[in-house]
PDB file of N, CA and C in Angstrom:
ATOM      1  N   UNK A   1       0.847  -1.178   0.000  1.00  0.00           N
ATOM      2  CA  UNK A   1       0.000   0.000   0.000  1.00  0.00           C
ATOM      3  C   UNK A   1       0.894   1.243   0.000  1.00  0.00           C
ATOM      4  N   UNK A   2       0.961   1.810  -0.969  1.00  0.00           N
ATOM      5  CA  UNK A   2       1.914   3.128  -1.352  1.00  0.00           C
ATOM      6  C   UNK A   2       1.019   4.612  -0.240  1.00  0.00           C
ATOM      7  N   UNK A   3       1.753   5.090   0.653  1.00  0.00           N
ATOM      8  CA  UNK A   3       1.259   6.225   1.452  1.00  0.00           C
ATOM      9  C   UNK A   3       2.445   7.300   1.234  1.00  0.00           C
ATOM     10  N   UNK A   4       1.625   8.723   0.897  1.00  0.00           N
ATOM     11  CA  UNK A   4       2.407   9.938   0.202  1.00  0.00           C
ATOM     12  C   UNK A   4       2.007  10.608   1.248  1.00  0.00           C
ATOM     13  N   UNK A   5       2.868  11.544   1.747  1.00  0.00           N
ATOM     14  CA  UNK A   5       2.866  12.370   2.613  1.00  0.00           C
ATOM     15  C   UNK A   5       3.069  13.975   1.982  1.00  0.00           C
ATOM     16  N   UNK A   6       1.998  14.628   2.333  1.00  0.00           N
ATOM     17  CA  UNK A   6       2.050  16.136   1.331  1.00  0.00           C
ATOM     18  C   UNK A   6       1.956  17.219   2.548  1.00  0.00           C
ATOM     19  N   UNK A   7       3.222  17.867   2.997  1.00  0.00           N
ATOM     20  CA  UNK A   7       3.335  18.449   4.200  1.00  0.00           C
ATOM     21  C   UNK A   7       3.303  20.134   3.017  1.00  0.00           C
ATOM     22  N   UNK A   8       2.243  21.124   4.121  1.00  0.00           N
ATOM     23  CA  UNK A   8       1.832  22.231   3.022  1.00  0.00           C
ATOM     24  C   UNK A   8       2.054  23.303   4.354  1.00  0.00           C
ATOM     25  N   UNK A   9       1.970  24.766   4.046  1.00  0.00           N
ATOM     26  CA  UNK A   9       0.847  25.588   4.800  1.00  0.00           C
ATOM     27  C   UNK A   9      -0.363  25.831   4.846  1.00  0.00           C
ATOM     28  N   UNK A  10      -0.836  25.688   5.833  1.00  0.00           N
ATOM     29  CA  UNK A  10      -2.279  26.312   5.949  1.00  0.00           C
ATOM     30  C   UNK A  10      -2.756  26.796   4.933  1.00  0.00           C
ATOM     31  N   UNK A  11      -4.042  27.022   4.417  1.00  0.00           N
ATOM     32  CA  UNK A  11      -4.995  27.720   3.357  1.00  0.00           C
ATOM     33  C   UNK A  11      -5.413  26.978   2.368  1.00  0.00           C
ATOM     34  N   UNK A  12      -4.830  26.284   1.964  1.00  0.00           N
ATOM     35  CA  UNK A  12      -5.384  25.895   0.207  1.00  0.00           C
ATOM     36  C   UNK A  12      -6.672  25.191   0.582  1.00  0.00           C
ATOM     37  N   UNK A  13      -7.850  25.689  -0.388  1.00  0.00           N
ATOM     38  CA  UNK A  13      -9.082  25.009  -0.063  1.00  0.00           C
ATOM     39  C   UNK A  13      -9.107  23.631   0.123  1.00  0.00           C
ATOM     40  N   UNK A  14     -10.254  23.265   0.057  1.00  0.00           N
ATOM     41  CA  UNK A  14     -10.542  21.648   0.732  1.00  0.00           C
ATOM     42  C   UNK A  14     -10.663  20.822  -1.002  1.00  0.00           C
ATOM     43  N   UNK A  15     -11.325  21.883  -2.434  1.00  0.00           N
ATOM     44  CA  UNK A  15     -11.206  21.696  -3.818  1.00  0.00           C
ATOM     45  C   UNK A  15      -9.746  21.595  -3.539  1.00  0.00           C
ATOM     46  N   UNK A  16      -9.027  22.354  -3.811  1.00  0.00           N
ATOM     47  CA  UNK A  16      -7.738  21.978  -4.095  1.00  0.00           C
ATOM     48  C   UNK A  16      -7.071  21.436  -3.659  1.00  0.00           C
ATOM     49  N   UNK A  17      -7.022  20.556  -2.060  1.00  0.00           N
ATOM     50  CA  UNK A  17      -6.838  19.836  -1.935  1.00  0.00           C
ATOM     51  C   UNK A  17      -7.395  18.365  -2.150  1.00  0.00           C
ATOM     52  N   UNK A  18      -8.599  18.075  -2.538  1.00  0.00           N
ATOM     53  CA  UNK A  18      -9.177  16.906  -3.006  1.00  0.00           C
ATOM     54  C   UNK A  18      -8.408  16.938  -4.720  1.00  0.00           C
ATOM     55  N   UNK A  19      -8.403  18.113  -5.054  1.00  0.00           N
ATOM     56  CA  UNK A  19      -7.689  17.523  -6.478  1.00  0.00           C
ATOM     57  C   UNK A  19      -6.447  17.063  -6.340  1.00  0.00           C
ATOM     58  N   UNK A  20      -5.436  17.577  -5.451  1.00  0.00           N
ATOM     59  CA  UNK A  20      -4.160  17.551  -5.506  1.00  0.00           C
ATOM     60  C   UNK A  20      -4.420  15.813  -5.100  1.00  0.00           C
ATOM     61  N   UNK A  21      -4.712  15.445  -4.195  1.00  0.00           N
ATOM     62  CA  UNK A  21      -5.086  13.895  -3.844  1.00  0.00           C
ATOM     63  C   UNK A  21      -5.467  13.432  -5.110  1.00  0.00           C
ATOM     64  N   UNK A  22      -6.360  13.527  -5.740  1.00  0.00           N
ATOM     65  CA  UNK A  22      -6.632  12.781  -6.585  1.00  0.00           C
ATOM     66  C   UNK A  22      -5.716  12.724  -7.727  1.00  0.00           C
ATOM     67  N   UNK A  23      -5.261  13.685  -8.197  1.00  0.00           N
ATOM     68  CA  UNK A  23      -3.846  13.922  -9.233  1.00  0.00           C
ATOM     69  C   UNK A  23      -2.779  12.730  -8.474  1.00  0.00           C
ATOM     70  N   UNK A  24      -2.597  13.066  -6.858  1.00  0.00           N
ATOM     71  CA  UNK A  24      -1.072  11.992  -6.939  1.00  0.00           C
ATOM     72  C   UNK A  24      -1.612  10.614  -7.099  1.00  0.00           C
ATOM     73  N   UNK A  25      -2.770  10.159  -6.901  1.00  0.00           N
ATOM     74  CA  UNK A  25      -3.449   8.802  -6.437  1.00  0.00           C
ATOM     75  C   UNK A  25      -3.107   8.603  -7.680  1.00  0.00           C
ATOM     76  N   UNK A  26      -3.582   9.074  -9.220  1.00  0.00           N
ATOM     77  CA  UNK A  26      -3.967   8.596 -10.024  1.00  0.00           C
ATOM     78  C   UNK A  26      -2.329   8.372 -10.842  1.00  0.00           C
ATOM     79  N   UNK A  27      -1.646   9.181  -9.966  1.00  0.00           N
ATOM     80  CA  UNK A  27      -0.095   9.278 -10.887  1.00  0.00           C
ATOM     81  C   UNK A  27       0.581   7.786  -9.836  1.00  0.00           C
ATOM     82  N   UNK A  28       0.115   7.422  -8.405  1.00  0.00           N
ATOM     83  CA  UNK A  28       0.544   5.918  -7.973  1.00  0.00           C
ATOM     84  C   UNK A  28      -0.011   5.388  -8.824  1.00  0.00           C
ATOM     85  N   UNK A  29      -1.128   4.871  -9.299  1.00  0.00           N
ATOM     86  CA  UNK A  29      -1.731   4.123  -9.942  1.00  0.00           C
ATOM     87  C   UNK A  29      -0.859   3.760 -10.939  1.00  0.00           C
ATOM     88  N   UNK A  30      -1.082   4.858 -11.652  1.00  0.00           N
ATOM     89  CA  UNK A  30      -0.418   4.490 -13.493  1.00  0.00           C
ATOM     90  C   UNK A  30       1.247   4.079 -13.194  1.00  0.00           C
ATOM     91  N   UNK A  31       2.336   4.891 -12.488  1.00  0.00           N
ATOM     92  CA  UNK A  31       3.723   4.300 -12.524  1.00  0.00           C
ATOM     93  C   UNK A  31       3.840   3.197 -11.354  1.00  0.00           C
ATOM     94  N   UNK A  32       2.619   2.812 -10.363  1.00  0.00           N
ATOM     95  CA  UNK A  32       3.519   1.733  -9.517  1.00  0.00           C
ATOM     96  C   UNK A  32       2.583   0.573  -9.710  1.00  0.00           C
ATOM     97  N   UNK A  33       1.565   0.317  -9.916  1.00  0.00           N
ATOM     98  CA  UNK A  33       0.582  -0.343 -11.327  1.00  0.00           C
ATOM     99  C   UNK A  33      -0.380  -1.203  -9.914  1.00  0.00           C
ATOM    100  N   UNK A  34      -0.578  -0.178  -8.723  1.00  0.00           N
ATOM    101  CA  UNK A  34      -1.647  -0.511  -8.249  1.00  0.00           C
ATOM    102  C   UNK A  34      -2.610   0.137  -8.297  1.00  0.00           C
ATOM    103  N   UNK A  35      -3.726  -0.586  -7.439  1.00  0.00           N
ATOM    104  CA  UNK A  35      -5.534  -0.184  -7.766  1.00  0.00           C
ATOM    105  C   UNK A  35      -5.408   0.951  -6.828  1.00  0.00           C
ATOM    106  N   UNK A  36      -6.681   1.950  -6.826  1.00  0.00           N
ATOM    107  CA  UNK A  36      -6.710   3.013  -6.233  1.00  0.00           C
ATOM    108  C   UNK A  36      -6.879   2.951  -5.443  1.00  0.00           C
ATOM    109  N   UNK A  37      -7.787   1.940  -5.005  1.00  0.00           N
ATOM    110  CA  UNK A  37      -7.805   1.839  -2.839  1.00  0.00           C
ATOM    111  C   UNK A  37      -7.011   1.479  -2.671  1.00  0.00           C
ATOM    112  N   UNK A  38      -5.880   1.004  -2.742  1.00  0.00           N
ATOM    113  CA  UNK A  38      -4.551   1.288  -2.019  1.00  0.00           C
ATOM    114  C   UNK A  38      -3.544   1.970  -1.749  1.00  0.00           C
ATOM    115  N   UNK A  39      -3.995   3.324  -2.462  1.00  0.00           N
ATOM    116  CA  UNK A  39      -2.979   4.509  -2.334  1.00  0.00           C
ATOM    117  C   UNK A  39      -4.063   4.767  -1.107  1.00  0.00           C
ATOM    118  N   UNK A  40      -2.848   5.674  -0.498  1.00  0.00           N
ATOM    119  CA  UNK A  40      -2.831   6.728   0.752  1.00  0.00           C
ATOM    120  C   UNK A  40      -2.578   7.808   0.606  1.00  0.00           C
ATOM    121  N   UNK A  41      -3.273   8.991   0.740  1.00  0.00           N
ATOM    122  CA  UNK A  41      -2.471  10.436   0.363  1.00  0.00           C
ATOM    123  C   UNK A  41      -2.903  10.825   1.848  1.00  0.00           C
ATOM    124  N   UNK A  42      -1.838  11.739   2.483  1.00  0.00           N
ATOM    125  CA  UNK A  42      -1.984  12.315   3.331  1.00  0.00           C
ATOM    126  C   UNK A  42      -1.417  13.653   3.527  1.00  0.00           C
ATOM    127  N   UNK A  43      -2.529  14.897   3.686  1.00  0.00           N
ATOM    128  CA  UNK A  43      -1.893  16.496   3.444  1.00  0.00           C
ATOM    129  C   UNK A  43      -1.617  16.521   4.977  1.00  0.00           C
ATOM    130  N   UNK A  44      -0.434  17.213   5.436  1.00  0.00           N
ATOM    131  CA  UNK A  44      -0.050  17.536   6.532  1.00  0.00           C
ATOM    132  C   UNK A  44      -0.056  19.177   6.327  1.00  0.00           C
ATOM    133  N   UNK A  45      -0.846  19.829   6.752  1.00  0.00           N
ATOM    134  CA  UNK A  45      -0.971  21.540   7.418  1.00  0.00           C
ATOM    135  C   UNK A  45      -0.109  22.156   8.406  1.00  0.00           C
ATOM    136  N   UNK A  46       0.565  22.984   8.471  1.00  0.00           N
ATOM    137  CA  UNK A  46       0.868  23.708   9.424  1.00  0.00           C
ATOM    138  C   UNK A  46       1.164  25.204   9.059  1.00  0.00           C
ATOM    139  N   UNK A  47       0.508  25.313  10.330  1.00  0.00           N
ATOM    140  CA  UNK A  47       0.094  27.180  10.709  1.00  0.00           C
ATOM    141  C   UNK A  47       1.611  27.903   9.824  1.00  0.00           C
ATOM    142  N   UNK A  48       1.171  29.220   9.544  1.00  0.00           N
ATOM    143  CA  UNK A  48       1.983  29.901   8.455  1.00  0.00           C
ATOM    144  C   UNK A  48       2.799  30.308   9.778  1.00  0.00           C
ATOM    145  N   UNK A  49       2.825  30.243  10.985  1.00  0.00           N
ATOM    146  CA  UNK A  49       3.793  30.892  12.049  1.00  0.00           C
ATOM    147  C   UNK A  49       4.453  29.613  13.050  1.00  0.00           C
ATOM    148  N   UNK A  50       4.343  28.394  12.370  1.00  0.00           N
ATOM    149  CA  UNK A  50       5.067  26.995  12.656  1.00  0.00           C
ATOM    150  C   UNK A  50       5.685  26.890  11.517  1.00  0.00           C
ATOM    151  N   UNK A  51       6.309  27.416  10.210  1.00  0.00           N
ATOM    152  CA  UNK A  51       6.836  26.690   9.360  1.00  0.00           C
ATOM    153  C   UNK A  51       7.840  27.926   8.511  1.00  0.00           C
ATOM    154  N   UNK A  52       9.551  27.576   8.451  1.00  0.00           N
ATOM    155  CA  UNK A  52       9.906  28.858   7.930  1.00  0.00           C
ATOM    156  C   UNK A  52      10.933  28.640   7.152  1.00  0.00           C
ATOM    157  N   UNK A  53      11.101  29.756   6.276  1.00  0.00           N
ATOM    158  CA  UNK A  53      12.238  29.052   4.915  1.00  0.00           C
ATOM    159  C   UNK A  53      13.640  30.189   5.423  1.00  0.00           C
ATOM    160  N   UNK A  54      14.800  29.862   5.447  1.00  0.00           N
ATOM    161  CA  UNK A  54      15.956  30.470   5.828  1.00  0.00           C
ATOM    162  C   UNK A  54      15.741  31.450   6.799  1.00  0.00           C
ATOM    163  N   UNK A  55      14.970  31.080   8.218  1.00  0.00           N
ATOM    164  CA  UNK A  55      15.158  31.762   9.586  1.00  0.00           C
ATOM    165  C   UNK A  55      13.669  32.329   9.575  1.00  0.00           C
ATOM    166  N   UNK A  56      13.004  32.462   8.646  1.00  0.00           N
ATOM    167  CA  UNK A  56      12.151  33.591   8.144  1.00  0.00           C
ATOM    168  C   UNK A  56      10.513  33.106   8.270  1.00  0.00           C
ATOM    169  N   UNK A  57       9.978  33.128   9.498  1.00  0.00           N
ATOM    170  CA  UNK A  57       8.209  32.259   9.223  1.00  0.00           C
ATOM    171  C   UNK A  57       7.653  32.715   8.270  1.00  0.00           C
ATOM    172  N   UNK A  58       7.042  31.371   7.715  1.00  0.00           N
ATOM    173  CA  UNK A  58       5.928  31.729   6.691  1.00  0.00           C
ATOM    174  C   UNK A  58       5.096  32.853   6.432  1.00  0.00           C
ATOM    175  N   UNK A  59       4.971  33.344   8.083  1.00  0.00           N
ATOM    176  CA  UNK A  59       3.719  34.184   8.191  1.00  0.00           C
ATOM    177  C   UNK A  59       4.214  35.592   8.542  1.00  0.00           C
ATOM    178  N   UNK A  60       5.162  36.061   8.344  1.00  0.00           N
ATOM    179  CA  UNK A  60       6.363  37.188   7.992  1.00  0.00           C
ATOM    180  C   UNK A  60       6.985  37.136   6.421  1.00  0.00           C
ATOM    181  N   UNK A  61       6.285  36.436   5.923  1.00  0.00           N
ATOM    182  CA  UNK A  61       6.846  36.563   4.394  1.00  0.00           C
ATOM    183  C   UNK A  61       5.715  37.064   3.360  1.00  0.00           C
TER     184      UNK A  61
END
């Protein structure tokens, strides 16, 4: 059972995240040549003031 881990910030709708799931599911499918209930996608969220690129929080940028 192939499980993808999609660590993001906060915001992107609940649409764009059901597509983004469904885009990687369908890209396990076709290159690792299993059925779709056995992919796992999992979005991991965190707050724009838990997550920061060179010293700098998200939520200061």
């Amino acid at each position: 059972m192939p499980e993808i881990l999609v660590h993001i910030v906060e915001g992107r709708s609940a649409e764009a995240k059901r597509a983004l799931m469904r885009d990687i599911t369908d890209a396990v499918v076709r290159h690792f040549a299993v059925p779709p209930e056995r992919v796992v996608v999992q979005i991991v969220e965190s707050p724009r003031d838990s997550k920061s690129r060179g010293g700098v929080p998200f939520s200061e940028m």
